[in-house]
Protein backbone atom coordinates (compact mmCIF):
# COMPACT_ATOMS: atom_id res chain seq x y z
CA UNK A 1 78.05 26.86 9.55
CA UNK A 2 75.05 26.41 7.93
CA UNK A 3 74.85 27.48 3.77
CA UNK A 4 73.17 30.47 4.42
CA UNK A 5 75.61 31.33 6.90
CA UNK A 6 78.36 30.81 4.06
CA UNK A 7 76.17 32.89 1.54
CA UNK A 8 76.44 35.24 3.75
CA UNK A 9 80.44 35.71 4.07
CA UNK A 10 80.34 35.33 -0.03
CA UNK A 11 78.44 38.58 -0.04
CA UNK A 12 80.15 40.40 2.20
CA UNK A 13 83.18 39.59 0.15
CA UNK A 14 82.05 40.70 -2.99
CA UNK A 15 80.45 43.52 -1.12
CA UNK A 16 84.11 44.79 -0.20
CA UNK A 17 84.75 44.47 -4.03
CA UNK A 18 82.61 47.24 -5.05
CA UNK A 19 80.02 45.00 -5.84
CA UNK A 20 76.53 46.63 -4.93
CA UNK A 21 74.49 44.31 -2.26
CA UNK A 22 71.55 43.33 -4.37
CA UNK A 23 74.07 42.53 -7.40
CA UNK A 24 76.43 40.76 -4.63
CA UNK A 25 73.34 38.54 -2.69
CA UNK A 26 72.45 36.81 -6.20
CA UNK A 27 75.85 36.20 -7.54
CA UNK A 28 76.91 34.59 -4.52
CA UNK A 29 73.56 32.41 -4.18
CA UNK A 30 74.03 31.34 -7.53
CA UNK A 31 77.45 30.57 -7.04
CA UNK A 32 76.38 28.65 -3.68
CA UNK A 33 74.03 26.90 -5.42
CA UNK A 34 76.35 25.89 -7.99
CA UNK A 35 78.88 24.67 -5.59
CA UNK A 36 76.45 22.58 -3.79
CA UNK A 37 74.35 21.10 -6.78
CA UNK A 38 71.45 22.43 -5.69
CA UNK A 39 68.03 23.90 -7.25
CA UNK A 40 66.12 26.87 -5.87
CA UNK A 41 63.95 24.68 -4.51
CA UNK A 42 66.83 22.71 -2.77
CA UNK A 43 68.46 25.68 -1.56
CA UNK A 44 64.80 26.87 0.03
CA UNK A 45 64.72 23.82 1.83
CA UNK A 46 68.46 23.04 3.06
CA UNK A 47 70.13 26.40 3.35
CA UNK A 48 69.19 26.93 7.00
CA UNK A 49 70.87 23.40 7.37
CA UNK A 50 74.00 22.33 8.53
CA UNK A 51 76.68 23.34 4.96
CA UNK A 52 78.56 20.42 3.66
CA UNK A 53 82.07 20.73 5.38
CA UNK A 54 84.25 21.58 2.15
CA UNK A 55 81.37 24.43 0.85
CA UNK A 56 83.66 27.53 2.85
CA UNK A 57 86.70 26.43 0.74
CA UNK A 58 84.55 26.09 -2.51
CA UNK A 59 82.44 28.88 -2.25
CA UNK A 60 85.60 31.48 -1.52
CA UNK A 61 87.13 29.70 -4.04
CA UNK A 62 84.61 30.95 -6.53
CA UNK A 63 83.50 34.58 -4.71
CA UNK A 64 87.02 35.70 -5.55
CA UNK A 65 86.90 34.78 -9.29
CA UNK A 66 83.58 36.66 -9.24
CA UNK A 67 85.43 39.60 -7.04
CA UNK A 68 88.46 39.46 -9.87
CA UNK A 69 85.18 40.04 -12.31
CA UNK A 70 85.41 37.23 -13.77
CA UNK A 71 81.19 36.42 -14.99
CA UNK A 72 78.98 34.20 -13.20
CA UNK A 73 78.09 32.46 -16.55
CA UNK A 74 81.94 31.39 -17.20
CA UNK A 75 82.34 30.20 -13.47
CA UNK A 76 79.76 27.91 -13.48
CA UNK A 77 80.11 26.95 -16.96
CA UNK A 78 76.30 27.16 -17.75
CA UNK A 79 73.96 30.61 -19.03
CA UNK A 80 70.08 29.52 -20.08
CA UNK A 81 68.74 30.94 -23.04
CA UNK A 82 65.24 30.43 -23.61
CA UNK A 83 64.60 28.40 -21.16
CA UNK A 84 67.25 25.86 -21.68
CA UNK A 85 70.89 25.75 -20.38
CA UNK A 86 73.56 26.65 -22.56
CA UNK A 87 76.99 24.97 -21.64
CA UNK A 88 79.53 28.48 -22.26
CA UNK A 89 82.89 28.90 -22.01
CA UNK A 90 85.59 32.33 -22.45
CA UNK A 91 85.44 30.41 -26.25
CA UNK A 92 82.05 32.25 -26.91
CA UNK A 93 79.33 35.20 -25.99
CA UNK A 94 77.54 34.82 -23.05
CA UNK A 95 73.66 34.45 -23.94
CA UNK A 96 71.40 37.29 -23.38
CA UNK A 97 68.08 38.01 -22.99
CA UNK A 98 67.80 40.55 -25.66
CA UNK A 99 68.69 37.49 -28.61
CA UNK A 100 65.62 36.20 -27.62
CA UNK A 101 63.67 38.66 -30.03
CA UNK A 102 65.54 37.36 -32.94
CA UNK A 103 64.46 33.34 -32.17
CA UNK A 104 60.92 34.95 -31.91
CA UNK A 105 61.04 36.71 -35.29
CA UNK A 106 62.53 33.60 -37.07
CA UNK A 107 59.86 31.36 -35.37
CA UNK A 108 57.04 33.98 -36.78
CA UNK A 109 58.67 33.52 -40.47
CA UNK A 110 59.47 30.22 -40.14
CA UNK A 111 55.84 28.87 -38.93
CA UNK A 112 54.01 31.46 -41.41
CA UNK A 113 56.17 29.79 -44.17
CA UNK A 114 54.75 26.13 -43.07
CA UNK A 115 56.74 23.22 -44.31
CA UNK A 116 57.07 24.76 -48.04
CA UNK A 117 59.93 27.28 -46.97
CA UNK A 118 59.65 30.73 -47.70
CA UNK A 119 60.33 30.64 -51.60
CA UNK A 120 59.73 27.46 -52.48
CA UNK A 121 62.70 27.77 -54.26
CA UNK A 122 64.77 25.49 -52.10
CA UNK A 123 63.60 21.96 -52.37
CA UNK A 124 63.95 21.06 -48.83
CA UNK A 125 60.94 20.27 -46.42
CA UNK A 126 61.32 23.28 -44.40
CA UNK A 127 62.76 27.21 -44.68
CA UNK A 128 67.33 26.52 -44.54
CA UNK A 129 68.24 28.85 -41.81
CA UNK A 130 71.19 29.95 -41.20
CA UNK A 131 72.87 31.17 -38.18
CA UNK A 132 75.97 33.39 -38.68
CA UNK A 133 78.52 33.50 -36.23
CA UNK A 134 76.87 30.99 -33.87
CA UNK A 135 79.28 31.02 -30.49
CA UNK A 136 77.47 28.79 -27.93
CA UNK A 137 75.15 28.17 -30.64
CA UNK A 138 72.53 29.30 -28.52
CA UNK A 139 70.29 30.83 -31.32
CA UNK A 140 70.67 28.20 -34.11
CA UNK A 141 69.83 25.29 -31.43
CA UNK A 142 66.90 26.83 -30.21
CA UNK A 143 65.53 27.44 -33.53
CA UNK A 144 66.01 23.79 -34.61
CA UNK A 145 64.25 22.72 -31.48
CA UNK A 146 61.16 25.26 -32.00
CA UNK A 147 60.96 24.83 -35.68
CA UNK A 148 62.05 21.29 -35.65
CA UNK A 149 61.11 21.41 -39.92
CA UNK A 150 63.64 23.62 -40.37
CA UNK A 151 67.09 23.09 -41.74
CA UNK A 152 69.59 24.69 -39.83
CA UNK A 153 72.94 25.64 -40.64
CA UNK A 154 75.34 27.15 -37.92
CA UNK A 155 78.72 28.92 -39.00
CA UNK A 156 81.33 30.26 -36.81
CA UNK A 157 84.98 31.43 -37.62
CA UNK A 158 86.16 30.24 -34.22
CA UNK A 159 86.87 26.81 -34.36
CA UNK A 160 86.58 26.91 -30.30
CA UNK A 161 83.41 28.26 -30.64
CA UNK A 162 82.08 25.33 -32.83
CA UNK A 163 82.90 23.06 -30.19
CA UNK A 164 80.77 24.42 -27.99
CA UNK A 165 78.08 25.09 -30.32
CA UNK A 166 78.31 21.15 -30.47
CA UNK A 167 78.16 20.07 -27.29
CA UNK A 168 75.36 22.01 -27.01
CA UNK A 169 73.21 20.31 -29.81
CA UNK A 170 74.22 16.84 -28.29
CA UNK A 171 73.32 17.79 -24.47
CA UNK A 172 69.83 19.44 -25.81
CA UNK A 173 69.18 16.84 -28.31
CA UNK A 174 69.34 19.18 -31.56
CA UNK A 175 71.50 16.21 -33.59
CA UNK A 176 70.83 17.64 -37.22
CA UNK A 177 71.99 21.29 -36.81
CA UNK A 178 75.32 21.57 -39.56
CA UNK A 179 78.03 23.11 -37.89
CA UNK A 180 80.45 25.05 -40.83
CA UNK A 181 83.91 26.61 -40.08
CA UNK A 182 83.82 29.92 -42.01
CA UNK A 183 83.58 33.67 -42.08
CA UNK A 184 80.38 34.97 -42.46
CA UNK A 185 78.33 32.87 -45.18
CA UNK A 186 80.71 30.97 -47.03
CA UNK A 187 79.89 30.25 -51.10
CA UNK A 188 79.99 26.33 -50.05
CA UNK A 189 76.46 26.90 -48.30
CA UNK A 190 73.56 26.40 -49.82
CA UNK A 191 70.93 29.73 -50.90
CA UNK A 192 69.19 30.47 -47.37
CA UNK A 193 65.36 31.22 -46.73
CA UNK A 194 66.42 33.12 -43.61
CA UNK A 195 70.08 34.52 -42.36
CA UNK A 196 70.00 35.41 -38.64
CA UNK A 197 72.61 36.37 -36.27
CA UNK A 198 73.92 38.41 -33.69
CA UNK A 199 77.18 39.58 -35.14
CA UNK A 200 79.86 41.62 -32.91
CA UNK A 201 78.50 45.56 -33.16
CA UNK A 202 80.32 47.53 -30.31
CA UNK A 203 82.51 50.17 -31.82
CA UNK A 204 86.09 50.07 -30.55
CA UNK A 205 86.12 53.51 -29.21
CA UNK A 206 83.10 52.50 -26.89
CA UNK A 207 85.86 49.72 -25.50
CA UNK A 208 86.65 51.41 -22.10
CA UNK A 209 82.86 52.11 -21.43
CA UNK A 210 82.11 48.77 -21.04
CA UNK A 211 81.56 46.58 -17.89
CA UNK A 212 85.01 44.78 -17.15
CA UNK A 213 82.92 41.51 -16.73
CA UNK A 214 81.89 42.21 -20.54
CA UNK A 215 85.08 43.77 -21.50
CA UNK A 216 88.29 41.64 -20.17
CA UNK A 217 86.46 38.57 -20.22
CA UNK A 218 84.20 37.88 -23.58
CA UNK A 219 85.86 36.88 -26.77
CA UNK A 220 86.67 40.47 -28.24
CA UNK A 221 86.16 38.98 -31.70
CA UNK A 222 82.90 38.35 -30.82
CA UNK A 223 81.84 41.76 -29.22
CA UNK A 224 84.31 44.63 -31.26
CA UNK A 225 83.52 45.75 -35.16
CA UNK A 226 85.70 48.44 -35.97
CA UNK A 227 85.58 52.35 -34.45
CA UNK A 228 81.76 52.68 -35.42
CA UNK A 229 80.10 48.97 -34.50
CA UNK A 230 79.37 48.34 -37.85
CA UNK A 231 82.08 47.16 -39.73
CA UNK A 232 80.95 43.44 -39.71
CA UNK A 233 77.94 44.60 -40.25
CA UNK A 234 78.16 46.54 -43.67
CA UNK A 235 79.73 42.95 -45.05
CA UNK A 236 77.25 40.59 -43.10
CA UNK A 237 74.54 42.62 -45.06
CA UNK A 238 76.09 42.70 -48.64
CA UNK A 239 76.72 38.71 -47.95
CA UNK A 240 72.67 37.94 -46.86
CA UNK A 241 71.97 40.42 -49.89
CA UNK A 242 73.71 37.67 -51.72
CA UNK A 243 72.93 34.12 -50.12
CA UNK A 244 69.26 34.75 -49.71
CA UNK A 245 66.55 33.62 -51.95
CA UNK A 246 63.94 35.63 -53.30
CA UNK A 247 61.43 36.45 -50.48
CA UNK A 248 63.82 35.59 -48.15
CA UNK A 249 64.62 37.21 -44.39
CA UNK A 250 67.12 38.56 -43.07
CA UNK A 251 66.73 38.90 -39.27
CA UNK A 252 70.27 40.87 -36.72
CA UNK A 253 70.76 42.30 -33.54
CA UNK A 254 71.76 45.22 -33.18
CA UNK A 255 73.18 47.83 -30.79
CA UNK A 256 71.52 50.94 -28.92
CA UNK A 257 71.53 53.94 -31.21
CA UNK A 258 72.39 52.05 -34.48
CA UNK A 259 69.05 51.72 -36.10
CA UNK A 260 69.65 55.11 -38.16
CA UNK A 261 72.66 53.84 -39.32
CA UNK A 262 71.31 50.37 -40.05
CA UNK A 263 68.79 51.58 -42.67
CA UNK A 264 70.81 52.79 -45.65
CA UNK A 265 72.99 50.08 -45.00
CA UNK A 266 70.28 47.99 -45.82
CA UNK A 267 68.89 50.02 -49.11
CA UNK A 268 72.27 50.38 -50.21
CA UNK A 269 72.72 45.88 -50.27
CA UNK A 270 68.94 45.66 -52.18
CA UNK A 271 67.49 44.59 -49.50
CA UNK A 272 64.20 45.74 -48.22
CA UNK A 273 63.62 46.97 -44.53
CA UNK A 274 60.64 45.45 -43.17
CA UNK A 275 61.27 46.77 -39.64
CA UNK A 276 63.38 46.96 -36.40
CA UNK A 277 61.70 46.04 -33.43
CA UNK A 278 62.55 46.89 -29.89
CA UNK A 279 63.48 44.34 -27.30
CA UNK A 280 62.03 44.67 -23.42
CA UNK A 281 64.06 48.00 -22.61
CA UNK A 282 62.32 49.80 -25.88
CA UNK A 283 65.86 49.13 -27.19
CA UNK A 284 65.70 48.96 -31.51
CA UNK A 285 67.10 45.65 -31.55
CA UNK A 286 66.25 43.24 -34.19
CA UNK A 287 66.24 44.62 -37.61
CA UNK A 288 63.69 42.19 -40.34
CA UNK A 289 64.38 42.74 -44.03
CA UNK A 290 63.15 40.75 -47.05
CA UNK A 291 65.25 39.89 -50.24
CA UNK A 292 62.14 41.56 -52.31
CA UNK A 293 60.29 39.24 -54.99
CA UNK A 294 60.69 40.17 -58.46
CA UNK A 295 57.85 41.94 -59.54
């Protein structure tokens, strides 16, 4: 058999599992891929070649974890994240493209701030960001590598999650991110120039709605806030209201059709709403609000 030939079989498998053919042709290849150690550009070259002998074996091994639901991201251990490769594990969110918006909004403050920080208030070189509820880290590593005068600060609750998150600075060479253990912005951390995260914000009741790759696979800490999404929310805001210094940001994801409910949320912590700006699907998705200067 050649490794097309065993693509092929993988689809049809996860064809018979309800999986729709387009959605079934890439899983497979990037399982195949996976299970071969090959690039895209390998796979263009080789996959009309004869397939290593034990591929079948490996490749059905991993079509019917994918079948069973199981995401593609957790079988092969890896999910990339603006354009770098995030090691992930059932320990943390899988990366997704929509978190992108909020590194670009922190690199817009961040950069506009040069190396004084926002407030000047700090005494460091650079704006402290800090990253609440990291997981994989994926958001507080990228910003240290794109803003490399920052100081970053990554907390998590999930000890599991940490570990990751720090694996993750080692493989992509982000050595000076601070990893804390502690719920939202503990009082031990220093007063921030910009609080950013992507906290969990899918109401309970929504539970059954959701994919099953999303919903009986992710860390439901990570994803579920209470029976309106916002629970974590209403005491991540009061704690950036808090922990920010004066001119500060404050820069979250949020869900589809929470942006109403986001606003007084925001007024009501002294905060002041700057904006929420859509991601690629026209989505509101990352609300920007300032800790406003003293007049």
């Amino acid at each position: 058999m050649t490794a097309h030939d065993c693509l092929d079989v993988a689809v049809q498998e996860l064809t018979s599992a309800g999986f729709v053919p387009d959605e079934a042709r890439r899983d497979a290849a990037v399982l195949a891929r996976h299970a071969l150690g090959w690039t895209i550009t390998d796979w263009a070259i080789r996959a009309r070649s004869e397939a290593p002998a034990d591929l079948p074996v490996l490749l059905e091994t991993l079509t019917r974890r994918r079948a069973a639901r199981e995401p593609v991201a957790y079988i092969t251990g890896t999910r990339e994240f603006y354009g770098r490769n995030f090691q992930v594990t059932p320990a943390v969110l899988i990366p997704r493209p929509e978190t992108e918006g909020l590194v670009e909004v922190v690199k817009e403050i961040a950069g506009a701030a040069g190396s004084a920080g926002p407030t000047g208030s700090t005494g460091s070189t650079g704006p402290i960001v800090i990253d609440v509820g990291t997981g994989s880290g994926c958001i507080a590593i990228t910003v240290a590598l794109e803003c490399p005068h920052a100081r970053v600060i990554a907390v998590d609750s999930s000890a599991a999650a940490l570990d990751v998150a720090r694996a993750n600075a080692s493989t992509l060479g982000a050595p000076r991110v601070e990893f804390i253990h502690g719920d939202l912005l503990p009082p031990s951390l220093p007063i921030a120039d910009i609080v950013i995260s992507n906290p969990p914000y899918v109401a309970t009741r929504d539970r059954e709605a959701l994919a099953p790759d999303v919903r009986d696979h992710e860390p439901a800490e990570a994803l579920f806030a209470g029976e309106d999404g916002l629970e974590v929310v209403r005491a991540l805001v009061r704690a950036a209201a808090m922990r920010l210094a004066i001119g500060g940001a404050f820069v979250m994801e949020i869900g589809a059709g929470q942006a109403d409910a986001i606003k007084p949320l925001i007024a009501m912590s002294g905060l002041r709403l700057e904006g929420i700006r859509p991601d690629l699907q026209g989505i509101p998705r990352v609300v920007i609000a300032r800790r406003p200067r003293v007049s």
